[in-house]
Protein backbone atom coordinates (compact mmCIF):
# COMPACT_ATOMS: atom_id res chain seq x y z
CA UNK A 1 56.44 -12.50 -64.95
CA UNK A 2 55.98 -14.64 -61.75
CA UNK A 3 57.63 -11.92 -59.76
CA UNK A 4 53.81 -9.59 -61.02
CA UNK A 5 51.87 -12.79 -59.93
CA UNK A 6 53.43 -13.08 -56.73
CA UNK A 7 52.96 -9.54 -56.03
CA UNK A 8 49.51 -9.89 -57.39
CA UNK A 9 48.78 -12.67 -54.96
CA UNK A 10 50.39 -11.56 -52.23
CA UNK A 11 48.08 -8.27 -52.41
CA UNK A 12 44.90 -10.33 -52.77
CA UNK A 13 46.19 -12.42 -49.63
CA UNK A 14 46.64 -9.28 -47.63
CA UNK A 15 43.35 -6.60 -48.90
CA UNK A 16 41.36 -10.11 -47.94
CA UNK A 17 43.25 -10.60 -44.28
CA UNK A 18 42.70 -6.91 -43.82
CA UNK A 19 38.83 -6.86 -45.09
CA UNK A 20 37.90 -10.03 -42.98
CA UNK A 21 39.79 -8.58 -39.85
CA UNK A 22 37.39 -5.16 -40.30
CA UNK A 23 34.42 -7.47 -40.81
CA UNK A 24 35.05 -9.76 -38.31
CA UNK A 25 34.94 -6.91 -35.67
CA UNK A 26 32.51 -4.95 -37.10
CA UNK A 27 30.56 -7.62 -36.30
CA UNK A 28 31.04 -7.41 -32.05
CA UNK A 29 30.65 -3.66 -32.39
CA UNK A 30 27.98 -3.81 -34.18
CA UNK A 31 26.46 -6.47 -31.91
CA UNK A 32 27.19 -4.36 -29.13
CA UNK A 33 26.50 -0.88 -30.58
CA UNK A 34 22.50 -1.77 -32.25
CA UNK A 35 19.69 -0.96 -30.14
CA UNK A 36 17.33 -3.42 -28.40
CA UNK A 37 13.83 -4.30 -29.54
CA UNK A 38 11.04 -6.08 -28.92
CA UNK A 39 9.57 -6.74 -25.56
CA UNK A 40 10.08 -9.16 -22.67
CA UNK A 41 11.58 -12.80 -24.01
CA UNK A 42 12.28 -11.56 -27.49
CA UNK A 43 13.86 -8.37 -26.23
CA UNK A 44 17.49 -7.99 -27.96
CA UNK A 45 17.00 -10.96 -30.28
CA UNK A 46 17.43 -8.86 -33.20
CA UNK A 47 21.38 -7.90 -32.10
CA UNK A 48 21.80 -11.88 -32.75
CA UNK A 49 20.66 -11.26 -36.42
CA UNK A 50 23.03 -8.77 -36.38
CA UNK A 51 26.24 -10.25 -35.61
CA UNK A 52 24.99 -13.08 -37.84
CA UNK A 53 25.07 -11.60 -40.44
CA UNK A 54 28.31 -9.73 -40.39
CA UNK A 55 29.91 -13.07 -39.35
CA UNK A 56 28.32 -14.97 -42.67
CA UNK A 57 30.09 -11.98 -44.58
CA UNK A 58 33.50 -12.89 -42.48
CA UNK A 59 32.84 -16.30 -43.57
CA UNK A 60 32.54 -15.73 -47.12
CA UNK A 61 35.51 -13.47 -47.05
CA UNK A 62 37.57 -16.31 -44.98
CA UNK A 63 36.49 -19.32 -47.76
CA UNK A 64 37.75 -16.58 -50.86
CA UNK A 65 41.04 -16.46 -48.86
CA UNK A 66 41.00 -19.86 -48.57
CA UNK A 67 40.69 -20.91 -51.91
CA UNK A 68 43.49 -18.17 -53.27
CA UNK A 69 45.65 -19.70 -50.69
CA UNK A 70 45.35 -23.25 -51.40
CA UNK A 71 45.14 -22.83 -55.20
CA UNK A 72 48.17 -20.34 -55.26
CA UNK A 73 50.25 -22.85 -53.04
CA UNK A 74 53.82 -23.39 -54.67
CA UNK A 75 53.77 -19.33 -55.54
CA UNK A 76 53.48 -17.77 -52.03
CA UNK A 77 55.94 -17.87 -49.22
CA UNK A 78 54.67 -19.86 -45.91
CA UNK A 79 53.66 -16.59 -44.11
CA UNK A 80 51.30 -15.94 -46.56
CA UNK A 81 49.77 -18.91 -46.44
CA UNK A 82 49.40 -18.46 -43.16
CA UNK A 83 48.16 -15.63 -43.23
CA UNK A 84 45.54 -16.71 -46.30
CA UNK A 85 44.39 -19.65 -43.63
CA UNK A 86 43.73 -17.35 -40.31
CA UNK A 87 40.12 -16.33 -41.20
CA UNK A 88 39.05 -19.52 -42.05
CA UNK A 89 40.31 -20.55 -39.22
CA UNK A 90 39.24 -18.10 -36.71
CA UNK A 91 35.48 -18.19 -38.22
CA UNK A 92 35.62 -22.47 -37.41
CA UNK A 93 36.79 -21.51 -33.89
CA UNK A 94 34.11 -19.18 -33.82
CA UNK A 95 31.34 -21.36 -34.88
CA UNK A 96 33.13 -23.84 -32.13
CA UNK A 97 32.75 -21.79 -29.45
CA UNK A 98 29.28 -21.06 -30.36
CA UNK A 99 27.92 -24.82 -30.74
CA UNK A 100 30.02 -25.42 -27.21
CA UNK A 101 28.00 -22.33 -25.62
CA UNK A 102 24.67 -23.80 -27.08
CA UNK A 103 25.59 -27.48 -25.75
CA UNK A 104 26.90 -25.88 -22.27
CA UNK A 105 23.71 -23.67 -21.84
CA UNK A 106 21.51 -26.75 -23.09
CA UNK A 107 22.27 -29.70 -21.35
CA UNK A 108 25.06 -28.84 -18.85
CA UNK A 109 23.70 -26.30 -16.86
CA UNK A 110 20.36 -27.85 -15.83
């Protein structure tokens, strides 16, 4: 019986890794890939709401992970909780690197 719930977990643990590693990409290509609009200032601003918004999916994949990780801790071997933490993880350094690009752009470079 805990040999089907490992197995079970363990293939939760992975689809997710797998799903937020497409999403999490998808996002820079599709940031790259979506035509510009608007005019002057505002020109491009909508490939921001793009990227966005694949990102907040990421994010909401990387928190489900998360949670099956920590609440599954004592069943899963350390690699897979590992694994369970990376896209939590990457989307914080993400969201790190943009408040430092914001700061850096805002106050340092005047």
């Amino acid at each position: 019986m805990d040999q089907q719930i490992n197995k079970k977990v363990m293939n939760r643990i992975l689809i997710l890794f797998i799903f937020w590693l497409v999403v999490f990409a998808l996002s820079f290509i599709m940031f790259i890939t979506t035509e510009r609009t608007g005019m002057g200032f505002t020109q491009g601003a909508n490939r921001i709401g793009v990227f966005l918004g694949w990102q907040f999916a990421a994010f909401c994949i990387s928190i489900i992970s998360l949670v099956i990780s920590k609440n599954r801790n004592k069943e899963i071997t350390k690699t897979l909780k590992i694994l369970g933490f990376i896209p939590f993880g990457g989307q914080i350094l993400l969201i790190f690197v943009i408040v430092l690009t914001v700061l850096y752009v805002s106050f340092i470079s005047n």
